[in-house]
N, C-alpha and C. Protein backbone atom coordinates (compact mmCIF):
# COMPACT_ATOMS: atom_id res chain seq x y z
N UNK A 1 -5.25 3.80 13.35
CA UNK A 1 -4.94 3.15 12.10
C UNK A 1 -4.00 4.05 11.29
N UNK A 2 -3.50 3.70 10.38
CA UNK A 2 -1.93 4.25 9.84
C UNK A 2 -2.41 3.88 8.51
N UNK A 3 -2.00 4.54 7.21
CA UNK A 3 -2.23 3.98 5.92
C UNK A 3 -0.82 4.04 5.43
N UNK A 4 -0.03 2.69 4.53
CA UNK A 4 1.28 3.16 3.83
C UNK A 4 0.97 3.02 2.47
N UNK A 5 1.75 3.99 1.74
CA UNK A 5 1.26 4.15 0.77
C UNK A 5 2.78 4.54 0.20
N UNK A 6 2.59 3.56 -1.20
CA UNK A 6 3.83 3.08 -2.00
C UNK A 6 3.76 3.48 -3.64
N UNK A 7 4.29 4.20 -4.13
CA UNK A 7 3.77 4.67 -5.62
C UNK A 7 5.21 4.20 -6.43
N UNK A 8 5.41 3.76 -7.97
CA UNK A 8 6.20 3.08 -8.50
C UNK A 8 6.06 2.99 -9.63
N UNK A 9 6.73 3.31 -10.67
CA UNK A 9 6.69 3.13 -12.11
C UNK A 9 7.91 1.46 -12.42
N UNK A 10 7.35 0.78 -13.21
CA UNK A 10 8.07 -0.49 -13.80
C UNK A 10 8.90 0.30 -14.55
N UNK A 11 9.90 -0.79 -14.91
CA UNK A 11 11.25 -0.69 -15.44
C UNK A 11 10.79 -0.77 -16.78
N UNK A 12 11.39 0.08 -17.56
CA UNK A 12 10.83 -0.27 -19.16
C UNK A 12 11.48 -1.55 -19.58
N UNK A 13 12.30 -2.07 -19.20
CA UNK A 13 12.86 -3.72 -19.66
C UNK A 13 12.36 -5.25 -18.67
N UNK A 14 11.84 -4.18 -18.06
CA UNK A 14 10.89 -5.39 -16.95
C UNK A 14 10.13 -6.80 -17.23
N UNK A 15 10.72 -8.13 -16.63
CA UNK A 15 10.10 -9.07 -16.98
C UNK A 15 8.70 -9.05 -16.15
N UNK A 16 7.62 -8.61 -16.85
CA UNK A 16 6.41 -8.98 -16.31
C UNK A 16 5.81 -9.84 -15.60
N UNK A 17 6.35 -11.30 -16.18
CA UNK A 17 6.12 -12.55 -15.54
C UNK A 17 6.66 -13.05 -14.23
N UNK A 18 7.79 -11.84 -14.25
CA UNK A 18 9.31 -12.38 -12.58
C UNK A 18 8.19 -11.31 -11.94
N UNK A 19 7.67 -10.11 -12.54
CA UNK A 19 6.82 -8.84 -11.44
C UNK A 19 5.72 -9.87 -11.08
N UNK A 20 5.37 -10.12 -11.67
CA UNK A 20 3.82 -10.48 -11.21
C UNK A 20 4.18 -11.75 -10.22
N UNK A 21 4.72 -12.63 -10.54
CA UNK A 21 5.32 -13.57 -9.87
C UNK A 21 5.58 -13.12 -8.17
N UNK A 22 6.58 -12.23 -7.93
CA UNK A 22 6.86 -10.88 -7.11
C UNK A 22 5.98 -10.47 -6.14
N UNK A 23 4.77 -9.79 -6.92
CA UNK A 23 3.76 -9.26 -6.39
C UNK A 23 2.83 -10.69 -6.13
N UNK A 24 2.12 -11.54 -5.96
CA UNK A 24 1.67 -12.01 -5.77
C UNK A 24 2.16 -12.81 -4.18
N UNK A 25 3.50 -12.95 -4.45
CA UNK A 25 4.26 -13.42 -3.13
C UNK A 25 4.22 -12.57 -2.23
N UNK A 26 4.24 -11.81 -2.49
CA UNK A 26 4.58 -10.38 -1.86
C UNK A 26 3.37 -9.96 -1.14
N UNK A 27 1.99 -9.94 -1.75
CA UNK A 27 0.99 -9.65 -1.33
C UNK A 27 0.39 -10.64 -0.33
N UNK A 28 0.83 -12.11 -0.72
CA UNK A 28 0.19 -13.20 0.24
C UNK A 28 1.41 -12.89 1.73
N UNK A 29 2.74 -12.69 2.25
CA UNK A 29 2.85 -11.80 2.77
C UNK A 29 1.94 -11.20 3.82
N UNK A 30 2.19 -9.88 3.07
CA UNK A 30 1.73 -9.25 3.65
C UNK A 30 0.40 -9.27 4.23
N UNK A 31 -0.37 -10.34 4.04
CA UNK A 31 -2.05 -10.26 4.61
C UNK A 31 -2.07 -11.24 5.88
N UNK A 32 -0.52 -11.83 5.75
CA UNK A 32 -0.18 -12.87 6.83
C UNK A 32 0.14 -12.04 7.96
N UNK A 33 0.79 -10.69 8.05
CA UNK A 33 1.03 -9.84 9.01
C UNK A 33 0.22 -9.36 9.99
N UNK A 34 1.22 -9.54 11.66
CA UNK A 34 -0.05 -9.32 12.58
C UNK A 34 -0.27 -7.57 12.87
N UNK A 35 -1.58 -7.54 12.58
CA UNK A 35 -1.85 -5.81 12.40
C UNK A 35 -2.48 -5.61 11.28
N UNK A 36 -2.31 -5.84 9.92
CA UNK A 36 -2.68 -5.63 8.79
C UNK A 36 -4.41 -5.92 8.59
N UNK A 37 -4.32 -4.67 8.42
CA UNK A 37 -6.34 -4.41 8.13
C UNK A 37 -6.47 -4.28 6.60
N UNK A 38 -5.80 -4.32 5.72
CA UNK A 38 -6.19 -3.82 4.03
C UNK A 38 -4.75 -4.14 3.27
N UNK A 39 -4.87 -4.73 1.95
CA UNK A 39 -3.90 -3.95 1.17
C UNK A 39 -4.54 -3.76 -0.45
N UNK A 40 -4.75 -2.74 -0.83
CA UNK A 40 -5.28 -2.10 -2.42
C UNK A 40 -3.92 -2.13 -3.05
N UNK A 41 -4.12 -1.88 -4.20
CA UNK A 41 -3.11 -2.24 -5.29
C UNK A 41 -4.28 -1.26 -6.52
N UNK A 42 -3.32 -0.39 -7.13
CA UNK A 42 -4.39 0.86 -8.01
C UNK A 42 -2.82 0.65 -9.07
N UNK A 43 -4.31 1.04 -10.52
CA UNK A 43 -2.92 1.87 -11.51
C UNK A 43 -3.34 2.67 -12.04
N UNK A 44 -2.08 3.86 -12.35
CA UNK A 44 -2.79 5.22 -12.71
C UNK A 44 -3.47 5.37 -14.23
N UNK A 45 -4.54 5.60 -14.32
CA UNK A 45 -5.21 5.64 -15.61
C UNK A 45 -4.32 6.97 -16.23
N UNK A 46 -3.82 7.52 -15.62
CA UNK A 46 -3.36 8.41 -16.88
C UNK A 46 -1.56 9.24 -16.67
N UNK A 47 -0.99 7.58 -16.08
CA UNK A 47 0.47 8.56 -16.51
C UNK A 47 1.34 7.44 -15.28
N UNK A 48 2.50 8.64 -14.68
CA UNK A 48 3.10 8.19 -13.83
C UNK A 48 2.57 8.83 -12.89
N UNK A 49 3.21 8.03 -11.24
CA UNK A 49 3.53 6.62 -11.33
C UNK A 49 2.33 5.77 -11.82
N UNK A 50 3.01 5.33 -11.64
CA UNK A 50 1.83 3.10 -12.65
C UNK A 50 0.92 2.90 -11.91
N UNK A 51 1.87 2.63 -10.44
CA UNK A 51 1.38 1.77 -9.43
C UNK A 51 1.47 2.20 -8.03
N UNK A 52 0.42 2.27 -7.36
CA UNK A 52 -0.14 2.55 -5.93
C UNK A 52 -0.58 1.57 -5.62
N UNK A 53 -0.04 1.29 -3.90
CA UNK A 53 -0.31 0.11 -2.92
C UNK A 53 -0.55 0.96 -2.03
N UNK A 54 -1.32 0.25 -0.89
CA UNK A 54 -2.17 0.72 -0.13
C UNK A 54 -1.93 -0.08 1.12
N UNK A 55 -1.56 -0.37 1.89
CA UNK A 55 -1.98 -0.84 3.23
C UNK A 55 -2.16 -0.34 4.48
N UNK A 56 -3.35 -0.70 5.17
CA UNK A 56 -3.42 -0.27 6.74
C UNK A 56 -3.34 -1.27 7.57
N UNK A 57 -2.69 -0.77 8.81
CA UNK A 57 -2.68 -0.87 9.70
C UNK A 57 -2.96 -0.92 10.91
N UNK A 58 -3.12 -1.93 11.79
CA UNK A 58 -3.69 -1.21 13.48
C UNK A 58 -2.90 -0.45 14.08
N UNK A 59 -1.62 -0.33 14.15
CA UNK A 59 -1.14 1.02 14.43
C UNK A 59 0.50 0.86 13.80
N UNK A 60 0.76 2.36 14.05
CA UNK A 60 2.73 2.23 13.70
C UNK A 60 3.63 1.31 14.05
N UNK A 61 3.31 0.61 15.19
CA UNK A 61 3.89 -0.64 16.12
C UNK A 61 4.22 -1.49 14.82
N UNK A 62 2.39 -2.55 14.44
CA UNK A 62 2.59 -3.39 13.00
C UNK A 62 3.51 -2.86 12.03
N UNK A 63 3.08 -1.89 11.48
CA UNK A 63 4.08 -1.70 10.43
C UNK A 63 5.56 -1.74 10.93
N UNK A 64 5.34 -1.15 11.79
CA UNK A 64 7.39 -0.65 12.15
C UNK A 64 7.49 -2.47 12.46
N UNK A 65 7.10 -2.73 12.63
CA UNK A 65 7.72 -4.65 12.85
C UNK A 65 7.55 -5.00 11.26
N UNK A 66 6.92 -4.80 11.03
CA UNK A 66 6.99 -5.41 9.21
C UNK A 66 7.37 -4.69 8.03
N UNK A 67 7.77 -3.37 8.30
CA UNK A 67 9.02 -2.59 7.66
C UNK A 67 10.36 -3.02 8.19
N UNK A 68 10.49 -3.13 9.22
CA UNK A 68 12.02 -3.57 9.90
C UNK A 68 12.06 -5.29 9.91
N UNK A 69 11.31 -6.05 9.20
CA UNK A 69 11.13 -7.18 9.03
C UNK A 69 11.24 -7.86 7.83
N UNK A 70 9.75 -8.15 7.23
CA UNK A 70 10.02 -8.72 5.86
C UNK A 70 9.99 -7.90 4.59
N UNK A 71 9.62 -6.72 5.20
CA UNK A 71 9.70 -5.69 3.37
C UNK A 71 11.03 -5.46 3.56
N UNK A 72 12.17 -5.25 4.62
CA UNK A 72 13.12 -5.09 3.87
C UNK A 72 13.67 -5.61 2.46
N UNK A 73 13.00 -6.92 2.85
CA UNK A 73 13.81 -7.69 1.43
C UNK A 73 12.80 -8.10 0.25
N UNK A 74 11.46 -7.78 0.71
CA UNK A 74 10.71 -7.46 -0.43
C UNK A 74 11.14 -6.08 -0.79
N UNK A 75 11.15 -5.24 -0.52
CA UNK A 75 11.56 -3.97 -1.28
C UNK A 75 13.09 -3.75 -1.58
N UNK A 76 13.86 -4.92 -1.31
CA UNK A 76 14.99 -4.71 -2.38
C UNK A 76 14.52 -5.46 -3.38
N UNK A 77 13.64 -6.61 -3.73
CA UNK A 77 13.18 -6.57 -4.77
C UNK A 77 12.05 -6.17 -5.22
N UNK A 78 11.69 -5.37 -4.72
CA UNK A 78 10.84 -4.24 -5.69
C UNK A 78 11.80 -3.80 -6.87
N UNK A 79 12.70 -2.80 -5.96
CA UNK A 79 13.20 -2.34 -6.82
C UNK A 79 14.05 -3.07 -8.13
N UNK A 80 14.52 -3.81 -7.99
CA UNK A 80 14.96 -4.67 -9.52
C UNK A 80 13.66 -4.57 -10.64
N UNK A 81 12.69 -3.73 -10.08
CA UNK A 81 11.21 -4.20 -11.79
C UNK A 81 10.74 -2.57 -11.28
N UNK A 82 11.39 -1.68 -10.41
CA UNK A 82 10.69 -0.72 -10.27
C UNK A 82 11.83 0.79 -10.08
N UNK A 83 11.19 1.77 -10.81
CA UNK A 83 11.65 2.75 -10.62
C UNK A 83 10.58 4.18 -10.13
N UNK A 84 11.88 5.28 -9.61
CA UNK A 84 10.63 6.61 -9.10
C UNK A 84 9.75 6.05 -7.87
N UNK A 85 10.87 5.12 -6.60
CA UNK A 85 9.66 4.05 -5.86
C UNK A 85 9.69 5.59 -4.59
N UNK A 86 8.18 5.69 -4.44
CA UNK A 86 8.35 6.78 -3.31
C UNK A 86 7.56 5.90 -2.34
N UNK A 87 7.29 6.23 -0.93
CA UNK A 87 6.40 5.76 0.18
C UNK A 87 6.55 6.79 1.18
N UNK A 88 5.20 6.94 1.68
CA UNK A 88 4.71 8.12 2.28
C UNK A 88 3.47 6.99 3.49
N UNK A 89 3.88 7.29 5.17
CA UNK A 89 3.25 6.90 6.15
C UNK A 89 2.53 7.81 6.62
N UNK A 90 1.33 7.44 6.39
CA UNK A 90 -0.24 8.20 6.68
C UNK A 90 -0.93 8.31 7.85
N UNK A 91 -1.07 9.22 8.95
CA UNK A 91 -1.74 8.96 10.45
C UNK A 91 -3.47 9.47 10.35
N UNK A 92 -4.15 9.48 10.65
CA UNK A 92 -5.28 9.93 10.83
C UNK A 92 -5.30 11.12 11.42
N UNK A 93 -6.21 12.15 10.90
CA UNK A 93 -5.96 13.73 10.98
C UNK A 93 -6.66 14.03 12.25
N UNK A 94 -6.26 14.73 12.99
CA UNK A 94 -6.79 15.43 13.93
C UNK A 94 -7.99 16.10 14.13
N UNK A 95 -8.33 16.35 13.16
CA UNK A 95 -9.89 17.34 13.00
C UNK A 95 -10.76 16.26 12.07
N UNK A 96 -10.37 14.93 11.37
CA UNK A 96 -11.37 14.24 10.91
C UNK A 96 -10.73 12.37 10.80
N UNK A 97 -10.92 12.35 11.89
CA UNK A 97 -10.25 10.81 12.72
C UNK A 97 -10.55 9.84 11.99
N UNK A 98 -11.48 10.02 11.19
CA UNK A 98 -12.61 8.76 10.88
C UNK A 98 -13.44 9.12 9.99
N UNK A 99 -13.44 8.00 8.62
CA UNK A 99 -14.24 8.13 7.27
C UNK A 99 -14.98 8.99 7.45
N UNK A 100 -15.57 9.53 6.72
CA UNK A 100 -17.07 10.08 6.68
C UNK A 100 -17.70 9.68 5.25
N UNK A 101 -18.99 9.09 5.68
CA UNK A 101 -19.49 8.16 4.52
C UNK A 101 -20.86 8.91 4.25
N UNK A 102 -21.44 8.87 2.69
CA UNK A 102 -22.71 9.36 2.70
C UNK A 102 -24.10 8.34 3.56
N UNK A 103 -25.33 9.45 4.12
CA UNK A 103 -26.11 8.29 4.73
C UNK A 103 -26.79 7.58 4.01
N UNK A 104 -26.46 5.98 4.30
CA UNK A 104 -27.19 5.39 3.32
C UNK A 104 -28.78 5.42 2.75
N UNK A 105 -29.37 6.05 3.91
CA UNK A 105 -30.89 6.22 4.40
C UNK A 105 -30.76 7.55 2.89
N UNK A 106 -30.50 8.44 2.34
CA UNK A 106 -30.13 9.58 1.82
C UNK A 106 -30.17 11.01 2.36
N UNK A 107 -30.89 10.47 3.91
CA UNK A 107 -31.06 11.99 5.06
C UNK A 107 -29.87 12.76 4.84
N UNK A 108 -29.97 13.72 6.00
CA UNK A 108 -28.87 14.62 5.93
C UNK A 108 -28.35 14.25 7.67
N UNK A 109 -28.74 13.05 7.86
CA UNK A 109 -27.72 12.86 8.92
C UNK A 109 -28.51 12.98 10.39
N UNK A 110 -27.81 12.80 11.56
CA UNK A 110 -28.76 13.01 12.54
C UNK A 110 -28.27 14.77 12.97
């Protein structure tokens, strides 16, 4: 699994109503994509950037077909309502592959 991760401050003259409009298209999209396990959408409680998106993946394959596909032209319009747009592709670490969650039981595990 792969996480992409998209961070973005709005345009200070930004029509809210064309963004949201945007994002909503944008998000139905993307959940239509074959591969796509998640997409979060966060805003920063205290500054820049605004806005963090989140999606995973079943592997680099999905995305690289739906980066070289339909975000091209969703992310040329991103950018018309967005500035400071960074994106950073996430692999699963070598020494910790996989969540680690507290036990729900409250043990210390087996």
């Amino acid at each position: 699994m792969i996480e992409v991760t998209n961070t973005y401050d709005l345009r200070p003259d930004v029509n809210l109503e064309s963004y949201a409009e945007w994002a909503r298209k944008t998000s139905e999209t993307i959940r239509q994509q074959p591969g796509v396990l998640e997409l979060r959408a966060n805003r920063n409680m205290l500054g820049s950037p605004q806005i963090r998106t989140t999606t995973c993946w079943n592997s680099m394959t999905d995305w690289a077909a739906f980066a070289d596909g339909p975000w091209r032209t969703m992310e040329q319009e991103l950018r018309t309502f967005a500035t400071n747009f960074k994106a950073e592709v996430w692999g699963p670490s070598p020494l910790l592959p996989t969540p680690l969650r507290p036990d729900p039981t409250g043990g210390a595990g087996a």
